[in-house]
N, C-alpha and C. Protein backbone atom coordinates (compact mmCIF):
# COMPACT_ATOMS: atom_id res chain seq x y z
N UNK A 1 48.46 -132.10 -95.32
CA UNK A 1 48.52 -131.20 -96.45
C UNK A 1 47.14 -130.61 -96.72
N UNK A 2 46.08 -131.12 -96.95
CA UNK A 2 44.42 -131.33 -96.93
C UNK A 2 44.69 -130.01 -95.75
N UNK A 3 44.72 -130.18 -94.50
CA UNK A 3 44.27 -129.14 -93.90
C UNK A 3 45.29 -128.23 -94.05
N UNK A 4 46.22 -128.09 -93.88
CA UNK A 4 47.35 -126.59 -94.08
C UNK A 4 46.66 -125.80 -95.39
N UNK A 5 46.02 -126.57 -96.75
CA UNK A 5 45.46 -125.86 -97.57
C UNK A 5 44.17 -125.13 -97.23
N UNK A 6 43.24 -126.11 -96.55
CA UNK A 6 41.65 -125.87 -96.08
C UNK A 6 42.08 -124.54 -94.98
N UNK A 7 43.15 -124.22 -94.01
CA UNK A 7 43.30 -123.19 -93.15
C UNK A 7 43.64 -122.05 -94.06
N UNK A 8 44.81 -122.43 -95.01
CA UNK A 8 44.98 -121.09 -95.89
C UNK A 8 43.70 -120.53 -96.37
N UNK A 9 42.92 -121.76 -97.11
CA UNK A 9 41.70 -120.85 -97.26
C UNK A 9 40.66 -120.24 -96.41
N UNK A 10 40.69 -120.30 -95.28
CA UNK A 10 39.41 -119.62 -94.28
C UNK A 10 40.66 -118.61 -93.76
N UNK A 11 42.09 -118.55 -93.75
CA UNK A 11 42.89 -117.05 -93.12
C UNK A 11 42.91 -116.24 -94.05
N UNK A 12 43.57 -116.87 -95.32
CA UNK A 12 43.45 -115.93 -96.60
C UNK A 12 42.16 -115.56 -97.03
N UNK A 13 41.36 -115.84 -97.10
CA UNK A 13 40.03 -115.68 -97.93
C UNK A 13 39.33 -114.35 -98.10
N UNK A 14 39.78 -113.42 -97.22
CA UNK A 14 39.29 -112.40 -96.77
C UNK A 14 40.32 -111.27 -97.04
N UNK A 15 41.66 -111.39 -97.26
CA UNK A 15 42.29 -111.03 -97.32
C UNK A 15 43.54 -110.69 -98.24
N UNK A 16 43.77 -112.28 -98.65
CA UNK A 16 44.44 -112.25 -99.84
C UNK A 16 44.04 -111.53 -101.07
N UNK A 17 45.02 -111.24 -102.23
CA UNK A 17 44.46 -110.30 -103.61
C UNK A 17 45.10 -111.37 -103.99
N UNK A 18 44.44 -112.34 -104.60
CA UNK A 18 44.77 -113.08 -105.86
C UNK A 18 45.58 -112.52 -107.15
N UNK A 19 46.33 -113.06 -107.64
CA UNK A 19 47.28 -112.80 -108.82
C UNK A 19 46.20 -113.04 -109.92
N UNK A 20 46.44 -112.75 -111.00
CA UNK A 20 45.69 -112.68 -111.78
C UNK A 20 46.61 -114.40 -112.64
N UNK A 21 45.16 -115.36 -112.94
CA UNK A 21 45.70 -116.82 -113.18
C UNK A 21 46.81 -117.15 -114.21
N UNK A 22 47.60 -117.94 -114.24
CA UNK A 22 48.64 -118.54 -115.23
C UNK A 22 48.23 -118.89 -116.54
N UNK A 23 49.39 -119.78 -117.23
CA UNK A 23 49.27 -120.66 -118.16
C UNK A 23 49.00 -121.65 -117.92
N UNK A 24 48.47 -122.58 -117.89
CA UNK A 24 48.08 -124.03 -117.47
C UNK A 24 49.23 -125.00 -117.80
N UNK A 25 49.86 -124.90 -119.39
CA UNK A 25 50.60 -125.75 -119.99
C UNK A 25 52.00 -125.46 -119.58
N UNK A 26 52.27 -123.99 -119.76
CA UNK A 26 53.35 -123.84 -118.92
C UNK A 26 53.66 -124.30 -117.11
N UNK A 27 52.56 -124.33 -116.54
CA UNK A 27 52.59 -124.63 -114.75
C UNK A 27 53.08 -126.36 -115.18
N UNK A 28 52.27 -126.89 -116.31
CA UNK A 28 52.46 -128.70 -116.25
C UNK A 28 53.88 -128.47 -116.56
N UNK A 29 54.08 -127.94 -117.11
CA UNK A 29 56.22 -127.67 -117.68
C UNK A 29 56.88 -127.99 -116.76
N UNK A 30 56.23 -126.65 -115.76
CA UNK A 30 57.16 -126.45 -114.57
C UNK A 30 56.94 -127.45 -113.38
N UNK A 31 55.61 -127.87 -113.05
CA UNK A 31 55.61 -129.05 -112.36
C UNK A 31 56.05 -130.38 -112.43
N UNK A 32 56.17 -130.35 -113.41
CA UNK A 32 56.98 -131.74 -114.16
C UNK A 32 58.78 -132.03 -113.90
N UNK A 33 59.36 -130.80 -113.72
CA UNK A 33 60.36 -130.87 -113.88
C UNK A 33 60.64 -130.33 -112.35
N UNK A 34 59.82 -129.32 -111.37
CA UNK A 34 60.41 -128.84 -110.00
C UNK A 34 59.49 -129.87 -108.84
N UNK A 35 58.25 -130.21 -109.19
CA UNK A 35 57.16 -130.46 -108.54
C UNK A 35 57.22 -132.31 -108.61
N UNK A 36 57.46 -133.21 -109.70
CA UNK A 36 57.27 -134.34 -109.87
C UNK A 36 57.66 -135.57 -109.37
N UNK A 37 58.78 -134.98 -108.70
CA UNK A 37 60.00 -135.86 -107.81
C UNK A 37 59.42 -135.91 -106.26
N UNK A 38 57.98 -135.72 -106.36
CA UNK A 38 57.39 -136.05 -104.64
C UNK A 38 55.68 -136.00 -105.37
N UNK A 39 55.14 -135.06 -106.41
CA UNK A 39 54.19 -135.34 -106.46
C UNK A 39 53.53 -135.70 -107.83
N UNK A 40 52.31 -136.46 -107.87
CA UNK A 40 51.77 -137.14 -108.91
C UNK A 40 51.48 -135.52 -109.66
N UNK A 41 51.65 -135.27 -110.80
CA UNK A 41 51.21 -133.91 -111.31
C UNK A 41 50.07 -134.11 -112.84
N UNK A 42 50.38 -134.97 -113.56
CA UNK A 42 49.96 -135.24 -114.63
C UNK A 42 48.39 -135.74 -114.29
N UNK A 43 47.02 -135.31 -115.16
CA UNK A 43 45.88 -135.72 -114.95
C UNK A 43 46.10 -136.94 -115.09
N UNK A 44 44.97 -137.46 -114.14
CA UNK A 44 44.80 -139.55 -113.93
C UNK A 44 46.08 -140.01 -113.31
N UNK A 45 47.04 -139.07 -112.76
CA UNK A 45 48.11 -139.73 -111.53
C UNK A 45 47.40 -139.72 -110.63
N UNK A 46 47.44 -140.67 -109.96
CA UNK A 46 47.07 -140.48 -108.25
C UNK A 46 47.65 -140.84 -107.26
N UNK A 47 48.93 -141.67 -108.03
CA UNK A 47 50.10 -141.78 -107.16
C UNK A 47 51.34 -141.09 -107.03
N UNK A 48 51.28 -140.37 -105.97
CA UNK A 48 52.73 -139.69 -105.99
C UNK A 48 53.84 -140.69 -105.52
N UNK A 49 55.14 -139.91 -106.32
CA UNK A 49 55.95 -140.93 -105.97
C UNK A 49 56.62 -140.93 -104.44
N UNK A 50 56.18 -139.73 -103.61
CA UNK A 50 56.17 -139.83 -102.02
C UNK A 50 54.91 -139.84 -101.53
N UNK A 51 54.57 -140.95 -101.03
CA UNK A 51 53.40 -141.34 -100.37
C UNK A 51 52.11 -140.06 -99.82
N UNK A 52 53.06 -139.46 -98.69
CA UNK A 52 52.66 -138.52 -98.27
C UNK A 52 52.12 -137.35 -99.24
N UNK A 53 52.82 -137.05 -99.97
CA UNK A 53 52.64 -136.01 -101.29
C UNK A 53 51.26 -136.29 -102.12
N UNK A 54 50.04 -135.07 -101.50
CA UNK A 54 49.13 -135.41 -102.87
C UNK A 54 49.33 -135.29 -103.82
N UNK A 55 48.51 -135.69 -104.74
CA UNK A 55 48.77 -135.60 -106.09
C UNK A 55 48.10 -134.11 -106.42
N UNK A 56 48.55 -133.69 -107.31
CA UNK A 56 47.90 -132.14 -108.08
C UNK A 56 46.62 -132.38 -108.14
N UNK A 57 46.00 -133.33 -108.77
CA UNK A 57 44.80 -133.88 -108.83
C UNK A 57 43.96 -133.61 -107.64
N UNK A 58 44.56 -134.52 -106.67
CA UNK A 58 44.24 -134.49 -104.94
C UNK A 58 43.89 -132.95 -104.49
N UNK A 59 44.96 -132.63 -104.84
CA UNK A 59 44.91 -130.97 -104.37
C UNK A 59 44.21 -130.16 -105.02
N UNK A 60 43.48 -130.29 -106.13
CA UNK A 60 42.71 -129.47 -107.11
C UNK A 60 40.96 -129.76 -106.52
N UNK A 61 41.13 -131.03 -106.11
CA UNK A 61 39.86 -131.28 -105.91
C UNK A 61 39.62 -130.93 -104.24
N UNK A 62 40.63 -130.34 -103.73
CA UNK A 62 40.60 -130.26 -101.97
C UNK A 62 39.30 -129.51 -102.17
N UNK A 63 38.44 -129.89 -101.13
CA UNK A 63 36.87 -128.70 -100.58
C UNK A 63 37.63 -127.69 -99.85
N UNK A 64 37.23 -126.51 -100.56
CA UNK A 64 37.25 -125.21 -100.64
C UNK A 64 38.90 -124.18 -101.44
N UNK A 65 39.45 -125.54 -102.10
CA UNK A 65 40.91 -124.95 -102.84
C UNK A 65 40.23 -124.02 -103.92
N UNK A 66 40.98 -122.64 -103.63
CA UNK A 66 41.01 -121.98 -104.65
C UNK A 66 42.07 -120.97 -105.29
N UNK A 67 41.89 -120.12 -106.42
CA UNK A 67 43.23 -119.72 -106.49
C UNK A 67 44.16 -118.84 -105.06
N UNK A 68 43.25 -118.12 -104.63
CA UNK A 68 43.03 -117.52 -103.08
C UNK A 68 44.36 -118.56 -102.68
N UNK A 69 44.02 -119.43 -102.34
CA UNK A 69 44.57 -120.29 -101.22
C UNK A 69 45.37 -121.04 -101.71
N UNK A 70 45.66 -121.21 -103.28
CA UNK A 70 46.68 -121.15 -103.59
C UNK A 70 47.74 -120.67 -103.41
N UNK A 71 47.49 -119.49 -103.98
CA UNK A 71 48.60 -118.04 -104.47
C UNK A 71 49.25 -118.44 -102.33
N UNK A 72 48.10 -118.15 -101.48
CA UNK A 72 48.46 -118.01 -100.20
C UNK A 72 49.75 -119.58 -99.88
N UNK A 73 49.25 -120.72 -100.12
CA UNK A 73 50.27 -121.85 -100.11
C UNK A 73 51.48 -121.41 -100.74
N UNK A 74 51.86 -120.61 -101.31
CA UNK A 74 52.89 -120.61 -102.14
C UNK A 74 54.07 -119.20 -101.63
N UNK A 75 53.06 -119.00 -100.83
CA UNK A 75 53.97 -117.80 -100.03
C UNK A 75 54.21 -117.76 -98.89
N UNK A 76 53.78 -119.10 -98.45
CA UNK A 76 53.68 -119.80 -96.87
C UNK A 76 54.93 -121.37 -96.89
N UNK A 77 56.31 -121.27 -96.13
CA UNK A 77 56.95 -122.20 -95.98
C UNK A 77 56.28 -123.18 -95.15
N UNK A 78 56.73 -124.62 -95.30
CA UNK A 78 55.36 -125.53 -94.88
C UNK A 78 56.82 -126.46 -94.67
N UNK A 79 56.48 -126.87 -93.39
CA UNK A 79 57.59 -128.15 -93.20
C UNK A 79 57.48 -129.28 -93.40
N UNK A 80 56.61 -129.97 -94.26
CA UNK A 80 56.69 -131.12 -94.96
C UNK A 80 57.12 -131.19 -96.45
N UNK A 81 57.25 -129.75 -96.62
CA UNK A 81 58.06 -129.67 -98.15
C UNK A 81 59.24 -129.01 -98.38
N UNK A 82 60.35 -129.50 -99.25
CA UNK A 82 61.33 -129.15 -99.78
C UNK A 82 61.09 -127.02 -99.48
N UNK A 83 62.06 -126.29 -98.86
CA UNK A 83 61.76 -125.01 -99.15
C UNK A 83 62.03 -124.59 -100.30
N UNK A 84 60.84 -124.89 -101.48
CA UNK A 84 61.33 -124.78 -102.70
C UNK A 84 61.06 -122.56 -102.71
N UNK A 85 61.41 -122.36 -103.25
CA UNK A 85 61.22 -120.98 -104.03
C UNK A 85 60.53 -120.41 -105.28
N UNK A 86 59.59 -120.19 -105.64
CA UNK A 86 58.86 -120.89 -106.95
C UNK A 86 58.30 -119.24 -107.47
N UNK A 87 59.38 -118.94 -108.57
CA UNK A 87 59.30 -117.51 -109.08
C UNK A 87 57.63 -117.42 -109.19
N UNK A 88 57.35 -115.92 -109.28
CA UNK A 88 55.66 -115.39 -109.00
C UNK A 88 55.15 -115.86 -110.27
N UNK A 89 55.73 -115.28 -111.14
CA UNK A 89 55.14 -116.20 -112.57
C UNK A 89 55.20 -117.53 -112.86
N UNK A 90 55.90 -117.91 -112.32
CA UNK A 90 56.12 -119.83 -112.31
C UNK A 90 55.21 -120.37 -111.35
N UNK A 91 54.54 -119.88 -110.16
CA UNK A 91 53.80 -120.33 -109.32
C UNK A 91 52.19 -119.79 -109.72
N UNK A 92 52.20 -118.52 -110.56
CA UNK A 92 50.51 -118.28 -111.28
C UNK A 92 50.27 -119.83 -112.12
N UNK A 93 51.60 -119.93 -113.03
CA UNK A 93 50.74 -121.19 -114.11
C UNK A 93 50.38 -122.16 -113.64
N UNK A 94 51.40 -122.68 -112.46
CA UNK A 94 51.11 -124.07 -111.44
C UNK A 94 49.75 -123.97 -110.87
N UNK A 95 49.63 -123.09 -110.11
CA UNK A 95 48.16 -122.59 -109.93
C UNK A 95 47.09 -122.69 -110.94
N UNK A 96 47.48 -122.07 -112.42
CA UNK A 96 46.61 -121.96 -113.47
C UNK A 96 46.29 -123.23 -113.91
N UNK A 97 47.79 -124.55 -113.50
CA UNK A 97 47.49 -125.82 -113.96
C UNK A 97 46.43 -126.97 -112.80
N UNK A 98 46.72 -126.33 -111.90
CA UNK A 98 46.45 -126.80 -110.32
C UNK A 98 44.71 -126.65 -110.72
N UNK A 99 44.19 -125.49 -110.52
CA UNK A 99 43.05 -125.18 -111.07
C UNK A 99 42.00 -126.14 -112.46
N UNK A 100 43.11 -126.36 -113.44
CA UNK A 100 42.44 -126.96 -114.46
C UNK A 100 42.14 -128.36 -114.30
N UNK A 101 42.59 -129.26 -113.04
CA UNK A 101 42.59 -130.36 -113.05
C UNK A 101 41.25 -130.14 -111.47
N UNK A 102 40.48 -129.60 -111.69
CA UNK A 102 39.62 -129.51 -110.98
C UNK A 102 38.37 -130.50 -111.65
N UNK A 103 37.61 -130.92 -110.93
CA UNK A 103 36.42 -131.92 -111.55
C UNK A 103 34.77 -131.05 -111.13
């Protein structure tokens, strides 16, 4: 997961147009309820409840995650995850929340 994100960011980086960022409280809404059933989402989880699955946390703090390579993860099907579908405004706040749990 670590690297499929770290590649989005050195393909996208140059290229991608970032969305302009979310709600934070709304993305925890929505992660809680589409996102939580594989990954730790809430600050100070670090256990997801599928092993494999970082935690939001995990993923906020990846070297070199940004919204960039966000927005890009989210428009990229990835075969270790559910093919979820995650409306454009429902995937800015996740992002916007993804972002805030940065250290």
């Amino acid at each position: 997961m670590r690297m499929l994100l770290a590649a989005a960011t050195v393909l996208f980086a140059g290229g991608a147009l970032a969305q302009q960022v979310g709600n934070p409280a709304k993305g925890l809404a929505y992660a809680r309820q589409a996102c939580a059933e594989c990954h730790a989402t809430d600050l100070g989880d670090v256990a997801s409840p599928v092993f494999e699955a970082p935690s939001f946390q995990e993923i906020a703090n990846t070297p070199g995650i940004s919204e960039v390579a966000l927005v890009s993860f989210f428009q990229t099907s990835h075969p270790s995850m559910p093919n979820l579908i995650v409306p454009s405004d429902d995937a800015r706040d996740v992002i916007a929340y993804i972002l805030s749990l940065k250290n």
